[in-house]
PDB file of N, CA and C in Angstrom:
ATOM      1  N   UNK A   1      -0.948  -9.987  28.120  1.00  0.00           N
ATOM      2  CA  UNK A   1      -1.433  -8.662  28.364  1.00  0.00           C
ATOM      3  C   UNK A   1      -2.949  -8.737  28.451  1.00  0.00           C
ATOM      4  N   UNK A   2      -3.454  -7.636  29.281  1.00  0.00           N
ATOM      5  CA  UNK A   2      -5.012  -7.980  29.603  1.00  0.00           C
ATOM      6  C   UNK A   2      -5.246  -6.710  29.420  1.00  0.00           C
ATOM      7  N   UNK A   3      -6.572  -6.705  28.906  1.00  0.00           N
ATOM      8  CA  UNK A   3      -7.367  -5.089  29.021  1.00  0.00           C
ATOM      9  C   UNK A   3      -8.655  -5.329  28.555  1.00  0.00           C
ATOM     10  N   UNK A   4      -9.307  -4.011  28.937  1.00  0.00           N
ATOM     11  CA  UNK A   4     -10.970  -4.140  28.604  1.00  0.00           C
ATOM     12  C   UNK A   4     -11.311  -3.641  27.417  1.00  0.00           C
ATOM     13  N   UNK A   5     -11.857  -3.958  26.915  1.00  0.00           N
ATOM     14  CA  UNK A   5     -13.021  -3.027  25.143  1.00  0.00           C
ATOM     15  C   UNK A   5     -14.207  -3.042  25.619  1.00  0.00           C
ATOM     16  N   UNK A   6     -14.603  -1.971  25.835  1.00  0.00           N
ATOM     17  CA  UNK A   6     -16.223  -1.459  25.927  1.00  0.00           C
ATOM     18  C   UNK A   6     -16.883  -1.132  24.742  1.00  0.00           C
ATOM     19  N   UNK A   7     -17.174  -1.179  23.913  1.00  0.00           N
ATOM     20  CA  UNK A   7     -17.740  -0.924  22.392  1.00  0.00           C
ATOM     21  C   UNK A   7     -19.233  -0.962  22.570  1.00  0.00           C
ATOM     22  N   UNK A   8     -19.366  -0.447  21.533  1.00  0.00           N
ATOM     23  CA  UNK A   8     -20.796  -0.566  20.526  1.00  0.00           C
ATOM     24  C   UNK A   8     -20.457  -1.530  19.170  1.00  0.00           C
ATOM     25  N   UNK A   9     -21.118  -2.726  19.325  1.00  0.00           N
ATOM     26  CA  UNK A   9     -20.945  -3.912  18.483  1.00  0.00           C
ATOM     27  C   UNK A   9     -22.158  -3.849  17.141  1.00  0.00           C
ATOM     28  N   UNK A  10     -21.993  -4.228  16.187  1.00  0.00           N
ATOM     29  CA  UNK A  10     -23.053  -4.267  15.336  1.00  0.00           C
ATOM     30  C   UNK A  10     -22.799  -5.595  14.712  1.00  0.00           C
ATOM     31  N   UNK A  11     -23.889  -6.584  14.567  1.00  0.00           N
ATOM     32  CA  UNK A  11     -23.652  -7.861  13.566  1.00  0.00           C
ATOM     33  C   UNK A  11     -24.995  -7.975  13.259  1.00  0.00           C
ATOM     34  N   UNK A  12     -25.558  -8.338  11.326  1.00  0.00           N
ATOM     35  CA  UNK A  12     -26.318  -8.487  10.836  1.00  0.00           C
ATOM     36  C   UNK A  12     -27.381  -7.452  11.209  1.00  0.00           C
ATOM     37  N   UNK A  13     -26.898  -6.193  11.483  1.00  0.00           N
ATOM     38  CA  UNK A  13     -28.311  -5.040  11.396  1.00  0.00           C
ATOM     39  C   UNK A  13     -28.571  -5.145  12.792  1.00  0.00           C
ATOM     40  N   UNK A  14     -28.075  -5.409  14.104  1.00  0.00           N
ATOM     41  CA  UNK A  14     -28.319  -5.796  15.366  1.00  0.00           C
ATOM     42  C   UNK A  14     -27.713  -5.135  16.093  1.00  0.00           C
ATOM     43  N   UNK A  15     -27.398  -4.142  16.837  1.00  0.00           N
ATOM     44  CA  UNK A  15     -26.580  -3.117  17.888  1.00  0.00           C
ATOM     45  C   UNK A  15     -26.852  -3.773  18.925  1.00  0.00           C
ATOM     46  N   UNK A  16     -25.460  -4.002  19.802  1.00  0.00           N
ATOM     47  CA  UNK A  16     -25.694  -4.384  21.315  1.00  0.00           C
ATOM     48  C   UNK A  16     -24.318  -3.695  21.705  1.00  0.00           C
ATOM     49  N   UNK A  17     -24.205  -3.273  22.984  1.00  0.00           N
ATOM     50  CA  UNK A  17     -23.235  -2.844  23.828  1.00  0.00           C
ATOM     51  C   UNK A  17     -22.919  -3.951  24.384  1.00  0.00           C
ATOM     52  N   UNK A  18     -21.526  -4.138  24.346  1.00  0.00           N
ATOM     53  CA  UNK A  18     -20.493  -5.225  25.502  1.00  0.00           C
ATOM     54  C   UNK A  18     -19.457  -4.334  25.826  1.00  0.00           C
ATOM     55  N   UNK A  19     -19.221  -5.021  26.926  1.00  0.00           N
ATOM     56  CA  UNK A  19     -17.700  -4.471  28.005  1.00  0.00           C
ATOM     57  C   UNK A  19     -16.935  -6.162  28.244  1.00  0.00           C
ATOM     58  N   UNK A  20     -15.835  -6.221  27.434  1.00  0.00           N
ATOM     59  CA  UNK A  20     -15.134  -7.306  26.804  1.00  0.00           C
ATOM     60  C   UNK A  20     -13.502  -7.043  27.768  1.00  0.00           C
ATOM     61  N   UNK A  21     -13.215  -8.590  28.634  1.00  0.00           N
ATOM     62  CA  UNK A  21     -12.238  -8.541  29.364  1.00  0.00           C
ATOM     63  C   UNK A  21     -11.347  -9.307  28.231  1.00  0.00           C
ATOM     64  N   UNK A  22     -10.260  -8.822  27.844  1.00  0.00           N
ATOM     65  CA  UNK A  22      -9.620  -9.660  26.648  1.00  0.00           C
ATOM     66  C   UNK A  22      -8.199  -9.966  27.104  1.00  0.00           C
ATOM     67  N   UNK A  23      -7.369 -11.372  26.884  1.00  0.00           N
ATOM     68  CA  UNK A  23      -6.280 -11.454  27.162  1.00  0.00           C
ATOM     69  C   UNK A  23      -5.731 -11.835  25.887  1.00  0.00           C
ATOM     70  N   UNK A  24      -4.472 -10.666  25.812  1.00  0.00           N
ATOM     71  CA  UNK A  24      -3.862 -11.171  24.562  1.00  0.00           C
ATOM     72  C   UNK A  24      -2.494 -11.863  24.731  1.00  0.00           C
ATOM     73  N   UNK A  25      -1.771 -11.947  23.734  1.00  0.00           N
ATOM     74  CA  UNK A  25      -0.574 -11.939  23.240  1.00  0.00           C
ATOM     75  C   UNK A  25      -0.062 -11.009  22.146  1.00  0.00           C
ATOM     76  N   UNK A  26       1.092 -10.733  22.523  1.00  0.00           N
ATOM     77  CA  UNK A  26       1.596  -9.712  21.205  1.00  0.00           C
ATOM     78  C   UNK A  26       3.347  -9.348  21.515  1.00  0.00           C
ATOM     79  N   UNK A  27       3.548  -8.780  20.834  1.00  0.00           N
ATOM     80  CA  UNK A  27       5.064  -8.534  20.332  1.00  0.00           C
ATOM     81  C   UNK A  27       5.308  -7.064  20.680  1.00  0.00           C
ATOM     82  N   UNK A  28       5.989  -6.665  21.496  1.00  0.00           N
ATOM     83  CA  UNK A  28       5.909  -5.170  21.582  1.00  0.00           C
ATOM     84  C   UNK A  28       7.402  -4.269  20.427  1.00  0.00           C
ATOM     85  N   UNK A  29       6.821  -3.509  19.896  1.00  0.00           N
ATOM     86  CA  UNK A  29       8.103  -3.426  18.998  1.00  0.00           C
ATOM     87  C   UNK A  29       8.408  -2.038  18.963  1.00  0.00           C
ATOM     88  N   UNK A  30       9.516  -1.502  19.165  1.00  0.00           N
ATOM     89  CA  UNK A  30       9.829   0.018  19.394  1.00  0.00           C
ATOM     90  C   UNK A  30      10.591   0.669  17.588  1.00  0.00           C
ATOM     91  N   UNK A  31       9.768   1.479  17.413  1.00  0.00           N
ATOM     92  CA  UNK A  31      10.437   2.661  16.092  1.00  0.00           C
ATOM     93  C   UNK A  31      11.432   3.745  16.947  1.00  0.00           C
ATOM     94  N   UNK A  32      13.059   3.168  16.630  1.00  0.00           N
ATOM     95  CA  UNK A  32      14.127   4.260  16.779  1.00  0.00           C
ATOM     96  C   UNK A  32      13.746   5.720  16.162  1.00  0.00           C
ATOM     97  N   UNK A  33      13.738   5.576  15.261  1.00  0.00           N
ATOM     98  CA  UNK A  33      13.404   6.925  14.701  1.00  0.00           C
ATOM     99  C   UNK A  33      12.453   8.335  15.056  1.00  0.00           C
ATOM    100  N   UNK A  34      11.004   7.354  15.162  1.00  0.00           N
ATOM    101  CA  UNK A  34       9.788   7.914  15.829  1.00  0.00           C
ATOM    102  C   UNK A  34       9.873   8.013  17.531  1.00  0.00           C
ATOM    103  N   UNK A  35      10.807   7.528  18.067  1.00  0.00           N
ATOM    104  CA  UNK A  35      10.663   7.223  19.729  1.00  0.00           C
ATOM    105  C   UNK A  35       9.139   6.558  19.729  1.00  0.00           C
ATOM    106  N   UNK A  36       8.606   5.300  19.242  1.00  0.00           N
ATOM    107  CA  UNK A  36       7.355   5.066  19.755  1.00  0.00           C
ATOM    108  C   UNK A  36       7.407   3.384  19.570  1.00  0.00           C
ATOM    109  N   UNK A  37       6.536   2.995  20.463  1.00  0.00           N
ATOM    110  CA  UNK A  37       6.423   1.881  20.529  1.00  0.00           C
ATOM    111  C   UNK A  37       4.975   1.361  20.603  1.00  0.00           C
ATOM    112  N   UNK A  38       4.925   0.139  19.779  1.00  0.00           N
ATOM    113  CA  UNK A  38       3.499  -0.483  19.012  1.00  0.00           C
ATOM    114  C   UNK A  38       3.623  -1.744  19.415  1.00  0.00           C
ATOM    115  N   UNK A  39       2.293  -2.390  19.073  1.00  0.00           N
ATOM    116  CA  UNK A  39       2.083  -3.469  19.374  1.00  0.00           C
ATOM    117  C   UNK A  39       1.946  -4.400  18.057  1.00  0.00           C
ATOM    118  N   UNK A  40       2.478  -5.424  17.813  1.00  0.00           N
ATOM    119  CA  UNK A  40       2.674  -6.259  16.806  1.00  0.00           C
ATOM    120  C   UNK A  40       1.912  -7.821  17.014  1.00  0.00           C
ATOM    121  N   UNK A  41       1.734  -8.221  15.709  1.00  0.00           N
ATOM    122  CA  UNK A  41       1.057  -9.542  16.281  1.00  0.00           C
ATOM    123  C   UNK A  41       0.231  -9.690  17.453  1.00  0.00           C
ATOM    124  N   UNK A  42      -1.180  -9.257  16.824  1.00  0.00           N
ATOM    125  CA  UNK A  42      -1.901  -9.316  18.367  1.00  0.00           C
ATOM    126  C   UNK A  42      -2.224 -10.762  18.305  1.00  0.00           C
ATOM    127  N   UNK A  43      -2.611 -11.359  19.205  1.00  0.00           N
ATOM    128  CA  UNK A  43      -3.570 -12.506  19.390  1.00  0.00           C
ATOM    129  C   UNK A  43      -4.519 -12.618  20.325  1.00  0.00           C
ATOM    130  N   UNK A  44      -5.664 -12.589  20.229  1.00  0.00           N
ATOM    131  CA  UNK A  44      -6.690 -12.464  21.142  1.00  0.00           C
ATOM    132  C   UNK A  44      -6.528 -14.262  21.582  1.00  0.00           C
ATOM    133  N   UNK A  45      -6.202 -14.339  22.598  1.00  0.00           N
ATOM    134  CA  UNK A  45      -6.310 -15.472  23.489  1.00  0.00           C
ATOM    135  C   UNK A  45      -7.331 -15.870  24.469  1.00  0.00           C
ATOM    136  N   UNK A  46      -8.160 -15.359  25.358  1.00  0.00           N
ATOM    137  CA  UNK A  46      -9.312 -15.103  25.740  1.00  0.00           C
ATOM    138  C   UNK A  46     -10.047 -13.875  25.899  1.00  0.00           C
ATOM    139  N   UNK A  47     -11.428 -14.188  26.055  1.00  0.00           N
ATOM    140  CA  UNK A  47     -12.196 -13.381  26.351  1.00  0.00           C
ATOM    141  C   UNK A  47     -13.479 -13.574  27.308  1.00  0.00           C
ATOM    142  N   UNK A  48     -13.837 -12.793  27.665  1.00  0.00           N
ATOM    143  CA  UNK A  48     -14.936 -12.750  28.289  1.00  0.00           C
ATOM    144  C   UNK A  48     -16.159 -11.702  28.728  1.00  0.00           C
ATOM    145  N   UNK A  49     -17.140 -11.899  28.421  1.00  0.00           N
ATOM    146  CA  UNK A  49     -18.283 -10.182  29.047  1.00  0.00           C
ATOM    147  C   UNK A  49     -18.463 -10.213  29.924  1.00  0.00           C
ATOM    148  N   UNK A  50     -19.165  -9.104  30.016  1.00  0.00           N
ATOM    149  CA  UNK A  50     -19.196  -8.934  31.455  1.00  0.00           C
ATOM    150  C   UNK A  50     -20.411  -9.505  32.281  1.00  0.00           C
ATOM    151  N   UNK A  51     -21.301  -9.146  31.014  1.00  0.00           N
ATOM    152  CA  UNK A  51     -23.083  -9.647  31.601  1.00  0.00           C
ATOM    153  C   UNK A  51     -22.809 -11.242  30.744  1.00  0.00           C
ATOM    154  N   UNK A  52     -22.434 -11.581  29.687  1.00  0.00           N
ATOM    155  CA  UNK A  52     -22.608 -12.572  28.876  1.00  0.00           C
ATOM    156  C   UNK A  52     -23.787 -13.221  28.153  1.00  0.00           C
ATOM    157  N   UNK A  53     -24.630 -11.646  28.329  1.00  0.00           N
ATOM    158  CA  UNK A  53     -26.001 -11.701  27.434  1.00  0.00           C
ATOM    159  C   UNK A  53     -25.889 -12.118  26.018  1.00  0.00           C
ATOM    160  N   UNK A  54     -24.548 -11.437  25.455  1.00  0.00           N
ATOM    161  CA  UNK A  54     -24.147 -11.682  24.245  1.00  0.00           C
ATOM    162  C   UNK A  54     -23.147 -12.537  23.584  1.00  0.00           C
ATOM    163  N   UNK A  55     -22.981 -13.213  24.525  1.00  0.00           N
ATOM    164  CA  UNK A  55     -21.821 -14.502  23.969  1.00  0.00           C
ATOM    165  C   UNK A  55     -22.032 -14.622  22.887  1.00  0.00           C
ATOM    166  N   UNK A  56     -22.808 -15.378  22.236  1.00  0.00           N
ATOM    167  CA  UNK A  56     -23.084 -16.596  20.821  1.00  0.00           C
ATOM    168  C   UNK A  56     -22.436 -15.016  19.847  1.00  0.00           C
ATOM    169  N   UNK A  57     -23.177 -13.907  20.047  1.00  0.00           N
ATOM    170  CA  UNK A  57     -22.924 -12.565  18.735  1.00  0.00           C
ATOM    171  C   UNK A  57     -21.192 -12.405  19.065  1.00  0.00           C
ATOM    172  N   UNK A  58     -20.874 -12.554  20.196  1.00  0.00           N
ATOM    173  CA  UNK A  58     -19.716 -11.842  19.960  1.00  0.00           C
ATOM    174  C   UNK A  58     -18.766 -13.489  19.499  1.00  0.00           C
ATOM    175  N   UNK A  59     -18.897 -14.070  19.920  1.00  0.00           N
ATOM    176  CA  UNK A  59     -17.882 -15.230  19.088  1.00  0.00           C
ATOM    177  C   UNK A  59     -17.995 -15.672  18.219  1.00  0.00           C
ATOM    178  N   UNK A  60     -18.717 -14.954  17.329  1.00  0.00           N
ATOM    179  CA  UNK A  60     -18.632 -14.518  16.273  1.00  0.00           C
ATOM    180  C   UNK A  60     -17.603 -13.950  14.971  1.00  0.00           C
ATOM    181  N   UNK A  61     -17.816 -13.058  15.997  1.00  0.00           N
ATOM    182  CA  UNK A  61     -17.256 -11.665  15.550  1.00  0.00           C
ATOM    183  C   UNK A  61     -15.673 -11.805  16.476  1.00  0.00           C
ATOM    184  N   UNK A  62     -15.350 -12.442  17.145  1.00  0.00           N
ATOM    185  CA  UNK A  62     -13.989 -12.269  17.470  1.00  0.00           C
ATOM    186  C   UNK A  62     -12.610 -12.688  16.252  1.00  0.00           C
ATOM    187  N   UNK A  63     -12.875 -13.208  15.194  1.00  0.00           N
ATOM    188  CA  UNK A  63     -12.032 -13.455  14.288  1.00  0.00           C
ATOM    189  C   UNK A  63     -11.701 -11.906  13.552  1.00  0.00           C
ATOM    190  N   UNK A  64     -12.380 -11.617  13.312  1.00  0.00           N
ATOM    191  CA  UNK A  64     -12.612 -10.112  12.921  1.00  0.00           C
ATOM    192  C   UNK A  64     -12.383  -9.052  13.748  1.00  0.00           C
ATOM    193  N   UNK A  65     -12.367  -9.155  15.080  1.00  0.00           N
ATOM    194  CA  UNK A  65     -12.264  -8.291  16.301  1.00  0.00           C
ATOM    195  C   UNK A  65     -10.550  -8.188  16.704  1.00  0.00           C
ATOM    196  N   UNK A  66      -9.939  -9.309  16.139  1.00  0.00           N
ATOM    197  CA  UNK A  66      -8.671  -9.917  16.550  1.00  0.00           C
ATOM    198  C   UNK A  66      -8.084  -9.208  15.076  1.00  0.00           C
ATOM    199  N   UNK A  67      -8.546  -9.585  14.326  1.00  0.00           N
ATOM    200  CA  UNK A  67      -7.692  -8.561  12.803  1.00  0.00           C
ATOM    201  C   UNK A  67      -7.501  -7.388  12.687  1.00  0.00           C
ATOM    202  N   UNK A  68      -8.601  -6.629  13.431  1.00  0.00           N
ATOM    203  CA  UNK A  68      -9.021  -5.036  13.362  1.00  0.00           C
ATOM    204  C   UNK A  68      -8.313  -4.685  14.502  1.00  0.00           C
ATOM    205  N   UNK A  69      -8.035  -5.170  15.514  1.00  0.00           N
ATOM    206  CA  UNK A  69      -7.462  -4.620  16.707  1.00  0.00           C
ATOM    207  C   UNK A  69      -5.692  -4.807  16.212  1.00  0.00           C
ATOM    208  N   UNK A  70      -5.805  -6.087  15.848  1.00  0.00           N
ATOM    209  CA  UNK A  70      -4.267  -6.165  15.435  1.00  0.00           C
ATOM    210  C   UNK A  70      -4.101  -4.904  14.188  1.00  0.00           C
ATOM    211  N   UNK A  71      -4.449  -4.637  13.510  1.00  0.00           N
ATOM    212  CA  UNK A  71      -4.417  -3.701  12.158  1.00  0.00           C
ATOM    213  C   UNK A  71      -4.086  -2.012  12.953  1.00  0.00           C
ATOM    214  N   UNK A  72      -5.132  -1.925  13.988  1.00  0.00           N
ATOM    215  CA  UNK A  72      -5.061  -0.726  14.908  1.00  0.00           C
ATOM    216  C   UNK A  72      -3.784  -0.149  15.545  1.00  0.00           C
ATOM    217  N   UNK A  73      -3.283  -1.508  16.412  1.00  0.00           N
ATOM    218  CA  UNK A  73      -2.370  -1.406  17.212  1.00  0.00           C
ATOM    219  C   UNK A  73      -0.662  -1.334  16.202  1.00  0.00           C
ATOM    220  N   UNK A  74      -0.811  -2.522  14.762  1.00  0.00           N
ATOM    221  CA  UNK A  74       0.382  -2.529  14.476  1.00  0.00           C
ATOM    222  C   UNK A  74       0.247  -1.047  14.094  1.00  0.00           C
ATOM    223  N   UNK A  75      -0.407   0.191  13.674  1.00  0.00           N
ATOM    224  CA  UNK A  75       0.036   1.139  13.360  1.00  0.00           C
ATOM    225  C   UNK A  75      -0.387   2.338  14.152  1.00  0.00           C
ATOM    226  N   UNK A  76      -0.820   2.302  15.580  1.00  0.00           N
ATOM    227  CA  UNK A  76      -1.013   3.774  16.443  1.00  0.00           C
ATOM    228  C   UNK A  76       0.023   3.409  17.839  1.00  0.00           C
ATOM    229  N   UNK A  77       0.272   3.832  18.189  1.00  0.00           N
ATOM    230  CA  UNK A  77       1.807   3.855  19.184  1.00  0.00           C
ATOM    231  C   UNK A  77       0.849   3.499  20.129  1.00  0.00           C
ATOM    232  N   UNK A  78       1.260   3.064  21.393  1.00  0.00           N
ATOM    233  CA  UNK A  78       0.656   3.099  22.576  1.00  0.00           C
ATOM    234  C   UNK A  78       1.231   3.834  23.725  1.00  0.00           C
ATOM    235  N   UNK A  79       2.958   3.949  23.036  1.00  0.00           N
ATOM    236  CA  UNK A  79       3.536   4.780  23.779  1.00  0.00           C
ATOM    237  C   UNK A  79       4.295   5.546  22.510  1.00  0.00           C
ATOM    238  N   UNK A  80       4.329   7.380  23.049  1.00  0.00           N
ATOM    239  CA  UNK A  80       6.008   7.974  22.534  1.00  0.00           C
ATOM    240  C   UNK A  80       6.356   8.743  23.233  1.00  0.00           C
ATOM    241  N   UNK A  81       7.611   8.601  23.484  1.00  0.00           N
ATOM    242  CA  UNK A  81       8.276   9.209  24.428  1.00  0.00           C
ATOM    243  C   UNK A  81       8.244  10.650  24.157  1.00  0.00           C
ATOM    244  N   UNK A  82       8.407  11.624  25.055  1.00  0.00           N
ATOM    245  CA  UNK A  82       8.671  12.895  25.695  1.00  0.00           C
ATOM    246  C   UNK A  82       9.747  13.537  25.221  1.00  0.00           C
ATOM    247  N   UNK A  83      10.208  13.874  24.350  1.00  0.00           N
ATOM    248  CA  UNK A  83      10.810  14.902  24.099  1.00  0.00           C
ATOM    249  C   UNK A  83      11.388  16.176  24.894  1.00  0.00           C
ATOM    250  N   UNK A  84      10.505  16.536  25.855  1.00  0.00           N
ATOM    251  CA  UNK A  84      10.601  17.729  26.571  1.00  0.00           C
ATOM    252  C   UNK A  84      11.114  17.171  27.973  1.00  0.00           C
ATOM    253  N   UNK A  85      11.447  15.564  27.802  1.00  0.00           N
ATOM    254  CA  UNK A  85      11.799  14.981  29.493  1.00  0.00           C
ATOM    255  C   UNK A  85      12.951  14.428  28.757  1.00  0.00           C
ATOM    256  N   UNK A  86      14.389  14.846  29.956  1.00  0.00           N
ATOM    257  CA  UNK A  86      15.711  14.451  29.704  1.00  0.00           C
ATOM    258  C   UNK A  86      15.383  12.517  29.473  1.00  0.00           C
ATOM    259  N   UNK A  87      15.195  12.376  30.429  1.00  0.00           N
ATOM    260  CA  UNK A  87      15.181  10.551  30.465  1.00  0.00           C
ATOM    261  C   UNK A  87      14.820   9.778  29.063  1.00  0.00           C
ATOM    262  N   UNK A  88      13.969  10.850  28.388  1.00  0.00           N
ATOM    263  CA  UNK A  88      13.103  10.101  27.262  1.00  0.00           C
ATOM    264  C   UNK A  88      14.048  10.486  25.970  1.00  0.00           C
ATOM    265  N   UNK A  89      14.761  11.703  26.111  1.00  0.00           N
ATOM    266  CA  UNK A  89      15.449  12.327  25.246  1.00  0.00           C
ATOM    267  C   UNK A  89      16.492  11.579  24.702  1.00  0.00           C
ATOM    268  N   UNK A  90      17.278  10.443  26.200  1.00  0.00           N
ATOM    269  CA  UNK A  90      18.265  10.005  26.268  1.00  0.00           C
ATOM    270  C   UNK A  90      17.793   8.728  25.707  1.00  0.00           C
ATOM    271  N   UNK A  91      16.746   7.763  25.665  1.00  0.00           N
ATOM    272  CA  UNK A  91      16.011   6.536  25.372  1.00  0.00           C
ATOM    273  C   UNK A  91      16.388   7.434  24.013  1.00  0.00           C
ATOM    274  N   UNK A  92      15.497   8.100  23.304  1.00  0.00           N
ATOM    275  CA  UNK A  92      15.502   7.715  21.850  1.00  0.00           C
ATOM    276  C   UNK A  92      16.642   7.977  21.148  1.00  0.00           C
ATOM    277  N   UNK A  93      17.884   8.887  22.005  1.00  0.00           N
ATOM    278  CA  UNK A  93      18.759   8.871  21.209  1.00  0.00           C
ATOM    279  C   UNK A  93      19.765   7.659  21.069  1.00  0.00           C
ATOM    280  N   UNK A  94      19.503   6.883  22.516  1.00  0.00           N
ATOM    281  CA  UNK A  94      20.203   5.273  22.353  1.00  0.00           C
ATOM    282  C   UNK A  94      19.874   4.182  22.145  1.00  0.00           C
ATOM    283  N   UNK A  95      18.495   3.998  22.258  1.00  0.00           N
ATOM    284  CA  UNK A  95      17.945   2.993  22.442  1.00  0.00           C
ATOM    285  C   UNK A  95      17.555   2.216  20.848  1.00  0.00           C
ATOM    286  N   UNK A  96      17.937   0.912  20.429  1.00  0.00           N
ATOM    287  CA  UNK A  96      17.862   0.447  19.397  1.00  0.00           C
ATOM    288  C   UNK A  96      16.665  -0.319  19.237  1.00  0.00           C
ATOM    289  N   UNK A  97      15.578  -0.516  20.111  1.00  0.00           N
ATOM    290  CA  UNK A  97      14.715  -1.302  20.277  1.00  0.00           C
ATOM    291  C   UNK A  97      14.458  -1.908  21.810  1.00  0.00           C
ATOM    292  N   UNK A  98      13.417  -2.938  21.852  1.00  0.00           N
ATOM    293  CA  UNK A  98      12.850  -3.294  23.004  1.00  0.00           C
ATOM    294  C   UNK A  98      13.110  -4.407  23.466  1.00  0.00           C
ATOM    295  N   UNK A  99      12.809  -4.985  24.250  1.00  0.00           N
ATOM    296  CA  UNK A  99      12.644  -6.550  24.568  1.00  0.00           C
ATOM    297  C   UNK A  99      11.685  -6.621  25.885  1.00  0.00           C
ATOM    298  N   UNK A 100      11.255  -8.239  25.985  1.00  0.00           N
ATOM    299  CA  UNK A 100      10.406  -8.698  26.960  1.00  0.00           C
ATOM    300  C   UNK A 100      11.472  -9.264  27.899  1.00  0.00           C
ATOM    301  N   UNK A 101      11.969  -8.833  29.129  1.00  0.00           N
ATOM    302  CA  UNK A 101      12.531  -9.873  29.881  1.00  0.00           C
ATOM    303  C   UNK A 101      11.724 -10.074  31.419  1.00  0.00           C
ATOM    304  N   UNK A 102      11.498 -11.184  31.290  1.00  0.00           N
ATOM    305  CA  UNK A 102      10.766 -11.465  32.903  1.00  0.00           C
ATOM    306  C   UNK A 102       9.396 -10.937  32.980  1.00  0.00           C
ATOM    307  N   UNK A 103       8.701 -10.365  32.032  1.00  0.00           N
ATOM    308  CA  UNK A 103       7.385  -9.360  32.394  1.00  0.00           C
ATOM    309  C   UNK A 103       7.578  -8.363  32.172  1.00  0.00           C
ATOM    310  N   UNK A 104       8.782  -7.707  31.487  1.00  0.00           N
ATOM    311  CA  UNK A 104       9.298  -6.239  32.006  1.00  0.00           C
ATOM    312  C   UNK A 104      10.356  -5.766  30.123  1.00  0.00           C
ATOM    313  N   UNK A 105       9.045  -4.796  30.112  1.00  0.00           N
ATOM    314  CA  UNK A 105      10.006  -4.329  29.271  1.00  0.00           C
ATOM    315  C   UNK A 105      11.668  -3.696  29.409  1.00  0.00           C
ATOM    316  N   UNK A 106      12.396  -4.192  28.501  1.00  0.00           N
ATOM    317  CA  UNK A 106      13.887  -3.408  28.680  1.00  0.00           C
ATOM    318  C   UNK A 106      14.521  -3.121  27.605  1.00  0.00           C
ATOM    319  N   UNK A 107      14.612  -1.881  27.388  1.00  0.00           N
ATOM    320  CA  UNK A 107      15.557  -0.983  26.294  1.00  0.00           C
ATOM    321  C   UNK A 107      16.739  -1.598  25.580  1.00  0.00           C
ATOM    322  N   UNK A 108      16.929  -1.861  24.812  1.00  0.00           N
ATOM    323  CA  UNK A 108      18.045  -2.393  23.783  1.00  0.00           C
ATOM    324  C   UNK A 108      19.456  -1.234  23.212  1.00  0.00           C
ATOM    325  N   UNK A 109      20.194  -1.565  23.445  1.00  0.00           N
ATOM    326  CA  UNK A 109      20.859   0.170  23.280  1.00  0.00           C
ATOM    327  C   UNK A 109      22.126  -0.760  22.044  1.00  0.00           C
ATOM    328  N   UNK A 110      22.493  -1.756  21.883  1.00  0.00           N
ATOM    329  CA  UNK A 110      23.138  -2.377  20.723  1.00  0.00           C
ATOM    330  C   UNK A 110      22.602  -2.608  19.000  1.00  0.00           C
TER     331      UNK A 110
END
């Protein structure tokens, strides 16, 4: 999975802005109950800035960037389903969980 972090960074009393291309790994894991689905086990696998003014500060700080993001994600949904949409209504009332097949998430209904 790939995505960007644009932040405001701080290390040792020092503010710098980066825009951070990050590729992870992670576990996508769906709550029956809640209809929502989170991200588990992150792993920051690469990265890169954009200007790379700030390399040396931010690899650093990516051990810590990789804990806090993982800490974030295992507990704010990225998705929950719709309630007010039949399709989504029907997912949480069957669906037992998730899986990765091929690139592609697919609904678990056993």
């Amino acid at each position: 999975m790939s995505g960007l972090l644009d932040g405001l960074f701080e290390l040792q009393g020092k503010r710098f802005p980066a825009k951070l291309n990050l590729t992870m790994d992670t576990i996508p894991y769906y709550s029956s109950e809640k209809g929502e689905v989170y991200l588990r086990d992150i792993r920051i696998l690469n990265w890169s800035s954009a200007d790379g003014k700030y390399a040396q500060e931010l690899q650093t700080i990516m051990p810590f960037l990789n804990k806090n993001l993982s800490a974030l994600l295992n507990n704010t949904p990225i998705y929950t389903l719709d309630q007010s949409k039949a399709r989504d209504t029907l997912i949480k009332k069957f669906a037992k969980g998730i899986k990765v097949e091929q690139g592609r998430l697919e609904v678990e209904t056993k």
